[in-house]
Structure formats: structure tokens, C-alpha cells
N, C-alpha and C. Protein backbone atom coordinates (compact mmCIF):
# COMPACT_ATOMS: atom_id res chain seq x y z
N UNK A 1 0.84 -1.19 0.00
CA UNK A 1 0.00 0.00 0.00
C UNK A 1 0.88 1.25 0.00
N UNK A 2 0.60 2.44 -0.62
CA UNK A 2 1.19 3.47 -0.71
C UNK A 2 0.75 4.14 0.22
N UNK A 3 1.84 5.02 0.77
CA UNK A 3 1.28 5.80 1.64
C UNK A 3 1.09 7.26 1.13
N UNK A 4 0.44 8.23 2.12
CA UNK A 4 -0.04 9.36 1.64
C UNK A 4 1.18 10.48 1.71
N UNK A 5 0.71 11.32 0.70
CA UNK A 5 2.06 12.15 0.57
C UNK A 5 2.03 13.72 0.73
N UNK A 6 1.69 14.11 2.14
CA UNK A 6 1.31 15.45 2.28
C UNK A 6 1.64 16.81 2.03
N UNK A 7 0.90 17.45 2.01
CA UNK A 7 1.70 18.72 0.80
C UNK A 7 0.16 20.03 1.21
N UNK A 8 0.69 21.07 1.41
CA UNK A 8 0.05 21.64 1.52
C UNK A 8 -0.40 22.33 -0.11
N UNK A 9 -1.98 23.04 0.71
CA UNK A 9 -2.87 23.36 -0.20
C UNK A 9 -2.22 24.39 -1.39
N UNK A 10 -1.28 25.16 -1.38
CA UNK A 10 -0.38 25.97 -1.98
C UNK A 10 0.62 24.66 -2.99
N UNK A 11 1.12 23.97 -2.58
CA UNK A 11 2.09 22.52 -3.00
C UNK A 11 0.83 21.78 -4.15
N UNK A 12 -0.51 21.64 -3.60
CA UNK A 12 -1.26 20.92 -4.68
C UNK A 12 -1.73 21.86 -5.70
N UNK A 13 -1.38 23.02 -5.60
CA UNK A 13 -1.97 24.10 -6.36
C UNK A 13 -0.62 23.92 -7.46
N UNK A 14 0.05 24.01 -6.83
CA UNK A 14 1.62 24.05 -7.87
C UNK A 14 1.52 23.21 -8.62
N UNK A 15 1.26 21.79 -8.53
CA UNK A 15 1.31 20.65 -9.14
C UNK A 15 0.36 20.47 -10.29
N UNK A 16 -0.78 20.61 -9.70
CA UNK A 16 -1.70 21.03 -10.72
C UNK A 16 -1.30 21.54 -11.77
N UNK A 17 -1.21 23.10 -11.83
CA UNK A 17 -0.43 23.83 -12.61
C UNK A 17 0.67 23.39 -13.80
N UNK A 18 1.45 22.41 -12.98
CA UNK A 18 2.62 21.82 -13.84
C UNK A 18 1.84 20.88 -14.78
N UNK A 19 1.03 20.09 -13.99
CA UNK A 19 0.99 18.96 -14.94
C UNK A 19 -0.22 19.64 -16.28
N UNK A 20 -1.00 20.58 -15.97
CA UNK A 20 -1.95 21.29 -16.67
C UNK A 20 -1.19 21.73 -18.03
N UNK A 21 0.58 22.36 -17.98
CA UNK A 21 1.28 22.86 -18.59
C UNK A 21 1.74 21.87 -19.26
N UNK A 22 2.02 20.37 -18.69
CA UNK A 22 3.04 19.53 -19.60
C UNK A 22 1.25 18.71 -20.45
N UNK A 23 0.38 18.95 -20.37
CA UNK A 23 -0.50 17.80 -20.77
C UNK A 23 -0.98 18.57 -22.13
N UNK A 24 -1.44 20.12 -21.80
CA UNK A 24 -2.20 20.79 -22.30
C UNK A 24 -0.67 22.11 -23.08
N UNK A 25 0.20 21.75 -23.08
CA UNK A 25 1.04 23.11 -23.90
C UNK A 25 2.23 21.85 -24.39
N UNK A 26 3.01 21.26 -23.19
CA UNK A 26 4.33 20.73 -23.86
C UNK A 26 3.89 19.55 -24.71
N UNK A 27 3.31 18.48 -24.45
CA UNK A 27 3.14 17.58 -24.52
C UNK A 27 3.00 17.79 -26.46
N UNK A 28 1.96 18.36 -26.50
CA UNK A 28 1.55 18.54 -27.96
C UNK A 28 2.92 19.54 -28.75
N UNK A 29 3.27 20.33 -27.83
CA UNK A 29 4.29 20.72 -28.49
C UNK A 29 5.77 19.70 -29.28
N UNK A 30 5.97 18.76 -28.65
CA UNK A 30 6.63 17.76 -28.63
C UNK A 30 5.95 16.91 -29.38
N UNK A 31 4.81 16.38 -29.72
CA UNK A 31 4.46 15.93 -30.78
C UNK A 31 4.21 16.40 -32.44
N UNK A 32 4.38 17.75 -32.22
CA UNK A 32 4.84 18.40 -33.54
C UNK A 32 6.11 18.27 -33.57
N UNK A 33 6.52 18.44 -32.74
CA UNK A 33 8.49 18.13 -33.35
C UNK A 33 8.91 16.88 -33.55
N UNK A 34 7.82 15.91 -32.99
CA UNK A 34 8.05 14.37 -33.51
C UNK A 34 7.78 14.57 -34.77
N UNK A 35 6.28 15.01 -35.29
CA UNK A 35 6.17 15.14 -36.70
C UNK A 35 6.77 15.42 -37.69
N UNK A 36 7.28 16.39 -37.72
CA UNK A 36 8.26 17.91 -38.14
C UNK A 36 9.37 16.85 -38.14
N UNK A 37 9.91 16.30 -37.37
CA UNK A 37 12.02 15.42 -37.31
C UNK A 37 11.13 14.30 -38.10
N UNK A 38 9.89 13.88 -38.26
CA UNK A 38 9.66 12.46 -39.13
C UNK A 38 9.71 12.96 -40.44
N UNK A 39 9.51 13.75 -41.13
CA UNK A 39 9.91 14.54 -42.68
C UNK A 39 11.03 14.99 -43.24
N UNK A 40 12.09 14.85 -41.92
CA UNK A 40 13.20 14.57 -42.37
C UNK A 40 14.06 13.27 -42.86
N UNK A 41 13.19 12.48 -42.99
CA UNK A 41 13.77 11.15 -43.52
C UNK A 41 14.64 10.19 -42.61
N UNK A 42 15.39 9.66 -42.83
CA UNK A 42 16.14 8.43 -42.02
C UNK A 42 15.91 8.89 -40.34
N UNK A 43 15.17 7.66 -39.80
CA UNK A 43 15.09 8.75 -38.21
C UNK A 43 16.57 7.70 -37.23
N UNK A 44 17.26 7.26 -38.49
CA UNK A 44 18.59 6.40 -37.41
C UNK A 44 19.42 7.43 -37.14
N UNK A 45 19.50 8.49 -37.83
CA UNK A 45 20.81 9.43 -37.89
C UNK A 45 20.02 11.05 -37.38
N UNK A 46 18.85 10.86 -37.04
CA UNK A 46 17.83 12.09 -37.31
C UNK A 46 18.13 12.42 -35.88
N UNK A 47 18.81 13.51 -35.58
CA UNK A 47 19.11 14.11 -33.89
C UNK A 47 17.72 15.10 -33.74
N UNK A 48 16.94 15.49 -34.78
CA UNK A 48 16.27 16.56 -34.16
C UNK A 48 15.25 15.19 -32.98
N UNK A 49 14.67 14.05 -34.55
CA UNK A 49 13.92 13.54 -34.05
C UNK A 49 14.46 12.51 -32.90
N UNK A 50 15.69 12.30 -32.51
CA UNK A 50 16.41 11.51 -30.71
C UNK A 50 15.31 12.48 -30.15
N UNK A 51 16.26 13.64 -29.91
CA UNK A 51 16.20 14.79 -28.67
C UNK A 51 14.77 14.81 -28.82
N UNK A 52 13.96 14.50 -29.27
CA UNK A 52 12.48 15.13 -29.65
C UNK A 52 11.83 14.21 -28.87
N UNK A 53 11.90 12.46 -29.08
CA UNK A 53 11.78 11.83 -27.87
C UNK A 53 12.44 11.08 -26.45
N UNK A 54 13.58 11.95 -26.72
CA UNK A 54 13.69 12.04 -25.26
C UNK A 54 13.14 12.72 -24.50
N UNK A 55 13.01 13.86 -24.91
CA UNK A 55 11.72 15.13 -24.17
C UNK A 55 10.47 14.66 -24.34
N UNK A 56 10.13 13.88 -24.78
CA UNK A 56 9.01 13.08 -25.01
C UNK A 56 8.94 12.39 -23.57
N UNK A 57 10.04 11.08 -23.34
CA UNK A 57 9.83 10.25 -22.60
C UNK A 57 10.11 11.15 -21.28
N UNK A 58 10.58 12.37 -20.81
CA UNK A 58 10.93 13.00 -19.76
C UNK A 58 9.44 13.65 -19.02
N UNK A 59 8.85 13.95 -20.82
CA UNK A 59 7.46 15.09 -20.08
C UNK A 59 6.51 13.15 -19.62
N UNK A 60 6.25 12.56 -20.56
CA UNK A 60 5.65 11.55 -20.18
C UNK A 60 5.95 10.58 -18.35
N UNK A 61 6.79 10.76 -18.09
CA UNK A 61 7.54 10.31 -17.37
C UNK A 61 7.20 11.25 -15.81
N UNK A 62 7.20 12.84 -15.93
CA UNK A 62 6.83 13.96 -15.40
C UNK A 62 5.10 13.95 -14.88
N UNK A 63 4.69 13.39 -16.16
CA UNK A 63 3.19 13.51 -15.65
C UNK A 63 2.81 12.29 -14.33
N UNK A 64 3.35 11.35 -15.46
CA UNK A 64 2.86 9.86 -14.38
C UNK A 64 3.44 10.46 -12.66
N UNK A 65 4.49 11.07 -12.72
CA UNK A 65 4.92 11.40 -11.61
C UNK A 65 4.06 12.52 -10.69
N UNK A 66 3.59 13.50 -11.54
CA UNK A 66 2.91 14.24 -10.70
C UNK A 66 1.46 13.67 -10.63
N UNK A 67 0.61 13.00 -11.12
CA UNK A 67 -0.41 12.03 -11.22
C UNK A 67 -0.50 11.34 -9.91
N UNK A 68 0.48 10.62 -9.95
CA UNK A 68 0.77 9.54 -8.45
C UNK A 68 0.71 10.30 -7.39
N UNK A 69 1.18 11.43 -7.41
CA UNK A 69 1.43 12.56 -6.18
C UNK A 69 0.19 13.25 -5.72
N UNK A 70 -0.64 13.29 -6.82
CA UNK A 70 -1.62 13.98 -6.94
C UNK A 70 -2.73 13.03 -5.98
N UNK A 71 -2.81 11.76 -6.71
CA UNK A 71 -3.52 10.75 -6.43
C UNK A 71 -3.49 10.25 -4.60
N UNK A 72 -2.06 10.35 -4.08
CA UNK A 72 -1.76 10.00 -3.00
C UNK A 72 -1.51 10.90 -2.13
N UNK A 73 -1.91 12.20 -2.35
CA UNK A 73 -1.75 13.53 -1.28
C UNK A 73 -2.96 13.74 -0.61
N UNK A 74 -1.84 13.87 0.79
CA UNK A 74 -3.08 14.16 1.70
C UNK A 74 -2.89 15.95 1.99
N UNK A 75 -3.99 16.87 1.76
CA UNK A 75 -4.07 18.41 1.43
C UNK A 75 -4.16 18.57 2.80
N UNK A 76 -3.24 19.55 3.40
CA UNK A 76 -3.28 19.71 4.97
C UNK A 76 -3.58 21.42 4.29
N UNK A 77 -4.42 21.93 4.73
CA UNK A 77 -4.61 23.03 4.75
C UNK A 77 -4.92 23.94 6.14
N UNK A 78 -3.44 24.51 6.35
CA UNK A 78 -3.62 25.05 8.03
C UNK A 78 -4.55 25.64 8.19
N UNK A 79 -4.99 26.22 7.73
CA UNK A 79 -5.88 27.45 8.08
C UNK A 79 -7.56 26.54 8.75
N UNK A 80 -7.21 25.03 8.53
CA UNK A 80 -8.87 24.50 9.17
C UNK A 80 -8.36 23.93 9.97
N UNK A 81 -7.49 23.86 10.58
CA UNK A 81 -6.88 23.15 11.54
C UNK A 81 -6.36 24.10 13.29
N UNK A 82 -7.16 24.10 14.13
CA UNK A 82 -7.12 24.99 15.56
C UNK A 82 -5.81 24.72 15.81
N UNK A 83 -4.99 26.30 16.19
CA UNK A 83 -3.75 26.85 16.39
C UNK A 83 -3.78 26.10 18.10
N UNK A 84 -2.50 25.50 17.74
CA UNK A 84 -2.46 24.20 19.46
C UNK A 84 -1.23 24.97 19.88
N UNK A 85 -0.60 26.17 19.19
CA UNK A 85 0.70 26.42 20.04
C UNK A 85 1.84 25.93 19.65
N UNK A 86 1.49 24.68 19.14
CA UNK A 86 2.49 23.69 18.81
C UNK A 86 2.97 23.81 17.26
N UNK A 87 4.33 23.65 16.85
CA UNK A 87 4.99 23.56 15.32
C UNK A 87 4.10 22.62 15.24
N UNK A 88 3.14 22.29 13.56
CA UNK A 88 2.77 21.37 13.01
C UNK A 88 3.05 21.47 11.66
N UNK A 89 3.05 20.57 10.68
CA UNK A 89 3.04 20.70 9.57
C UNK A 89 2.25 21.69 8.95
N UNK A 90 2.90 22.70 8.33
CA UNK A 90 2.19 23.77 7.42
C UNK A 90 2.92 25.25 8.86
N UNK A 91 2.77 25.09 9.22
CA UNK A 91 3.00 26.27 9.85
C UNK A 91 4.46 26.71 9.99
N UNK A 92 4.53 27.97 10.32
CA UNK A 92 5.60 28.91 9.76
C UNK A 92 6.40 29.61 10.84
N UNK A 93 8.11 28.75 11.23
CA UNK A 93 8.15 28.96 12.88
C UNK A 93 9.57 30.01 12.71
N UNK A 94 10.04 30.70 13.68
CA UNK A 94 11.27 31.74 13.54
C UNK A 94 11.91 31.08 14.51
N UNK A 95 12.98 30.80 14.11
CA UNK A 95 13.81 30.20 15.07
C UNK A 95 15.40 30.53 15.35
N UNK A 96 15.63 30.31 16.60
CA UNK A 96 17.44 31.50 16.63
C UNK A 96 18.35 30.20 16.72
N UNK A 97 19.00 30.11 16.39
CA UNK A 97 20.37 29.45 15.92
C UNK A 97 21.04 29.33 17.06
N UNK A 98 21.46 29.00 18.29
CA UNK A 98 21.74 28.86 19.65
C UNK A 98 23.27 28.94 19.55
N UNK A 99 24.07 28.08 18.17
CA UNK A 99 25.28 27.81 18.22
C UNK A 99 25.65 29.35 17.34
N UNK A 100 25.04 29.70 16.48
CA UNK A 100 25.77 30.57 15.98
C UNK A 100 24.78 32.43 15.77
N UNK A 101 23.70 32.16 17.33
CA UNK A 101 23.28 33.37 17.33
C UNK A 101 22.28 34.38 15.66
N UNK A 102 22.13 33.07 15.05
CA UNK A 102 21.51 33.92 13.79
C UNK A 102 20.10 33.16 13.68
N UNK A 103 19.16 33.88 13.20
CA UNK A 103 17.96 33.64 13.16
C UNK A 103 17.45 33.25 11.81
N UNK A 104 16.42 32.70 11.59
CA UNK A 104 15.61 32.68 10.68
C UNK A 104 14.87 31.63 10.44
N UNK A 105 13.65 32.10 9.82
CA UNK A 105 12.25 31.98 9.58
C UNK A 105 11.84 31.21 8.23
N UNK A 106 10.88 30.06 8.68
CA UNK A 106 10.87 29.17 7.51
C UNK A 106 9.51 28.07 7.65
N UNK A 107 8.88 27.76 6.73
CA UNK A 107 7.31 27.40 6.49
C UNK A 107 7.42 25.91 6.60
N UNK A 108 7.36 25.08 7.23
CA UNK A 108 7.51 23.11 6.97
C UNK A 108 6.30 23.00 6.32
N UNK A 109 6.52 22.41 4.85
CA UNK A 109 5.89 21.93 3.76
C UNK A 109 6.85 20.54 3.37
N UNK A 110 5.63 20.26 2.55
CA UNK A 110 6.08 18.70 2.10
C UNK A 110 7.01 18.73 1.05
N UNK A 111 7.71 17.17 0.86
CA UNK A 111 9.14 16.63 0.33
C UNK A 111 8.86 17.51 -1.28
N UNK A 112 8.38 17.73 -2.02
CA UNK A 112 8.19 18.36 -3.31
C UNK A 112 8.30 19.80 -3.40
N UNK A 113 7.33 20.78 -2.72
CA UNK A 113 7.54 21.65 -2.51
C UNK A 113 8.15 22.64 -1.15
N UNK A 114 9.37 21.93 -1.01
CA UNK A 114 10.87 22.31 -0.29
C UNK A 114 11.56 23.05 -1.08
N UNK A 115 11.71 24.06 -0.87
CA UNK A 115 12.54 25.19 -1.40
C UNK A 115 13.28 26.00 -0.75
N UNK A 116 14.39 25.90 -0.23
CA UNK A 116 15.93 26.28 0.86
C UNK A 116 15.37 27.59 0.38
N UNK A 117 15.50 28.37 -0.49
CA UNK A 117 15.74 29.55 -0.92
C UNK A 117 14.69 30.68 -0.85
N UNK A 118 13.08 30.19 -0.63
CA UNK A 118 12.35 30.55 -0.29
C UNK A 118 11.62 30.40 1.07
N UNK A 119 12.53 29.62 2.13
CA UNK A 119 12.07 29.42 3.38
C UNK A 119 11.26 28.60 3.43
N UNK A 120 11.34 27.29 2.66
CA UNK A 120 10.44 26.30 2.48
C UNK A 120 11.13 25.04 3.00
N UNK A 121 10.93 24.21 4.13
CA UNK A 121 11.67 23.20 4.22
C UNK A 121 10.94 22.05 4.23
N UNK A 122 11.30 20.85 3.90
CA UNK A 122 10.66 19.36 3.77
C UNK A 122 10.21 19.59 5.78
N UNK A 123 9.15 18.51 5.41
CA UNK A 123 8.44 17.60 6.80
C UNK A 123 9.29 16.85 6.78
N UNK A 124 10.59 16.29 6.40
CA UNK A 124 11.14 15.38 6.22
C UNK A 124 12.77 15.40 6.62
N UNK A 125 12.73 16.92 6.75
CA UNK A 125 14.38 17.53 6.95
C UNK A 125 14.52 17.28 8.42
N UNK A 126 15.87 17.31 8.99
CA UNK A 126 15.80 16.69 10.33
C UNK A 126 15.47 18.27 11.26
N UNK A 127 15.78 19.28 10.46
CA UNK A 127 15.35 20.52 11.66
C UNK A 127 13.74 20.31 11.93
N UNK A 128 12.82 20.08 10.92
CA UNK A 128 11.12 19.62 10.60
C UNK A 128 11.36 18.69 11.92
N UNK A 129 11.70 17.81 11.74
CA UNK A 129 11.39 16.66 12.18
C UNK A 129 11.73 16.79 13.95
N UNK A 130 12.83 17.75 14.36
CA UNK A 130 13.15 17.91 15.38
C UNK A 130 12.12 19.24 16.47
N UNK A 131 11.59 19.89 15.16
CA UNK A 131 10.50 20.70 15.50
C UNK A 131 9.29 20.49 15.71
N UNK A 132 8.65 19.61 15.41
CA UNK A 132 7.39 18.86 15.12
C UNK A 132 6.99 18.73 16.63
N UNK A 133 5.64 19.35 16.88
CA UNK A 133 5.12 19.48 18.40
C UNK A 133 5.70 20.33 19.31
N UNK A 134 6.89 20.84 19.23
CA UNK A 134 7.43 21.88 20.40
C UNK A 134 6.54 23.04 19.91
N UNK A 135 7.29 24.19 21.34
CA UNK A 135 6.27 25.31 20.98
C UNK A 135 6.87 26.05 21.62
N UNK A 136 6.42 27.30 21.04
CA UNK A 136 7.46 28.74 21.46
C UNK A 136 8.50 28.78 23.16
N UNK A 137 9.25 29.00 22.91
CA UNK A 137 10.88 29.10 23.68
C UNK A 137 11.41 27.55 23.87
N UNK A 138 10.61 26.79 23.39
CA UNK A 138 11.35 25.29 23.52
C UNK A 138 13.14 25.41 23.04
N UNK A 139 13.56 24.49 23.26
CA UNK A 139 15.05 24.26 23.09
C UNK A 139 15.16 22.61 22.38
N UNK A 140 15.41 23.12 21.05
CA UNK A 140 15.16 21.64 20.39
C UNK A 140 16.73 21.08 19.73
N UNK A 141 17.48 20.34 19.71
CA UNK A 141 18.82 19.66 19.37
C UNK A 141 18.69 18.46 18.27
N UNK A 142 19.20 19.22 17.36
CA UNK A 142 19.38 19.00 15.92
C UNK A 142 21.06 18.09 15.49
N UNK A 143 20.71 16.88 15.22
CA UNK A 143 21.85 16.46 15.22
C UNK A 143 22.35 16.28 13.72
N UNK A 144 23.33 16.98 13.45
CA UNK A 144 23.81 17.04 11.89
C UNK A 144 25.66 16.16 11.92
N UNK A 145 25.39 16.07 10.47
CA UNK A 145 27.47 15.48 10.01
C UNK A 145 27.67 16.21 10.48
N UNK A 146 27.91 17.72 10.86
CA UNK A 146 28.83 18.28 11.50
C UNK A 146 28.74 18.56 12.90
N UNK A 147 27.59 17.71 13.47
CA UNK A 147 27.98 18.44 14.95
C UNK A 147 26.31 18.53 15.50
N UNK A 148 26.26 18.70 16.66
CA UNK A 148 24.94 18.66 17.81
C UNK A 148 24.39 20.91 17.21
N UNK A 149 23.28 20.88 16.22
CA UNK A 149 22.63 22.17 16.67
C UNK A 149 21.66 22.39 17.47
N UNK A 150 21.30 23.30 18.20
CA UNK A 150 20.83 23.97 18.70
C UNK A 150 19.59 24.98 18.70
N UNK A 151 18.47 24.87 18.64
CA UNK A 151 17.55 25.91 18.12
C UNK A 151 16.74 26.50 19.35
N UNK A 152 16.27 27.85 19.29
CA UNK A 152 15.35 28.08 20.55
C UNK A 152 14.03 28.90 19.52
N UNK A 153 12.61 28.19 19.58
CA UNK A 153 11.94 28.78 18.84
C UNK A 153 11.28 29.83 19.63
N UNK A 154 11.09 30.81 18.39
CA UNK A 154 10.75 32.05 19.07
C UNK A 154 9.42 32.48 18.38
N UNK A 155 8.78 31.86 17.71
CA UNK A 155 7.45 32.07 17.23
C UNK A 155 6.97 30.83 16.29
N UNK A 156 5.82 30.60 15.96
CA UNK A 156 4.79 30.24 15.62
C UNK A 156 3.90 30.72 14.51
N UNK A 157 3.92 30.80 13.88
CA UNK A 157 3.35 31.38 13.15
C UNK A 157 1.88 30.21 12.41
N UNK A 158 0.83 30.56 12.27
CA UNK A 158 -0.79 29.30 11.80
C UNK A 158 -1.06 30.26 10.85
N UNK A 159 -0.65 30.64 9.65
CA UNK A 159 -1.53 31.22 8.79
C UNK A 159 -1.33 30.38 7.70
């Protein structure tokens, strides 16, 4: 049995989106360039028409993938869910860095839509995972390859 693959309501919105783009724009686009590289004759030596399905088998390959994801997500949408105080999945916590005094603020969302760069981290990352149920000024110990960190959360954030 598969298990469910949670992702907030923003994460299933994204996905959507993608696969809407590869079904309904690339997909067909890529079948004209199959067409188009088949009028060029010999398709043993024909590079337009390789590369044409390999992007073929990548977008095909892309959908089934977001399909399955789609199929097996469970939509946590914070906003129906009563603020317990506690870090839960979806919510958005500020936290100070104990070992090296620096702060910052970041949303636990699911393994897909994790994005370091936008303050998006997996349910799955060990800071997530070490956060999960504490609640404001807790002292939570993060054990990484390099060494025992340190976090003291300093907010909460349920929106």
C-alpha cells in the first residue's frame, strides 16, 4: 500500500499547474516536433527527431509522476486546523540558531515543494522533524554530520 504524501494546499496548487502545462502546452508541443524530425527522412541518424523523444519520454515520465502525487496527497490546509501552540506541519516557525546566534524563519511543507531559498523546508528535513510538536521558547537539538545544533523557537506562526 502506498502511503499518503502530504503537501500543503499551496504545493497541490503548484502541481496542478505543472501537470496542466506539460498535458495541455508541452506535450503537444513535442508531438509536432516528432512530426516535423519524421519529414526529415532516415530517423537512425535524425538528432532533431532523438532529442524530440527524449523530451518526449521525460514530459511523459513527469506527468505519471505528478499524477501519483496527486492521487496520494493528503491536502493539509492550516488554516482549518485549531492553532495548538504547537509547530505542526504547514505552519511557519522563527527560530534563533543557539550555536551561531543567527535567526531565521521558515514554512515546513512537504518533500516536493521544499525550497531552501524561499524558506520552504521538507516535513522530512531533520530541523522539521526535530521541531514537530514543540512550541514557542522550547530548546530543540538537531543532530547534523557536522555536529549537535541547537535551536530556541521564538514564534509560531498558523496562517
Amino acid at each position: 500500500m502506498m502511503y499518503k504524501i502530504p503537501m500543503t494546499v499551496n504545493g497541490m496548487r503548484k502541481l496542478k499547474k505543472e501537470l496542466h502545462e506539460l498535458k495541455h502546452h508541452k506535450r503537444p508541443k513535442i508531438i509536432s516536433s516528432l512530426i516535423e524530425a519524421r519529414k526529415h527522412g532516415d530517423l537512425k541518424e535524425n538528432a532533431e527527431y532523438h532529442a524530440a523523444r527524449e523530451e518526449q519520454s521525460f514530459c511523459e515520465s513527469r506527468i505519471r509522476d505528478i499524477e501519483s502525487k496527486l492521487c496520494y496527497a493528503q491536502v493539509i490546509d492550516i488554516k482549518n486546523i485549531n492553532f495548538s501552540g504547537k509547530v505542526i506541519f504547514g505552519t511557519t516557525v522563527e527560530i534563533l540558531n543557539l550555536n551561531t546566534n543567527k535567526i531565521c524563519k521558515f514554512c515546513i511543507v512537504g518533500n516536493d515543494e521544499s525550497d531552501f531559498k524561499n524558506n520552504l523546508i521538507s516535513i522530512d528535513s531533520p530541523v522539521s522533524r526535530a521541531l514537530i510538536g514543540q512550541k514557542i521558547s522550547d530548546i530543540v537539538i538537531v543532530n547534523t554530520p557536522s555536529g549537535k545544533l541547537r535551536y530556541k523557537i521564538l514564534n509560531i506562526e498558523h496562517i
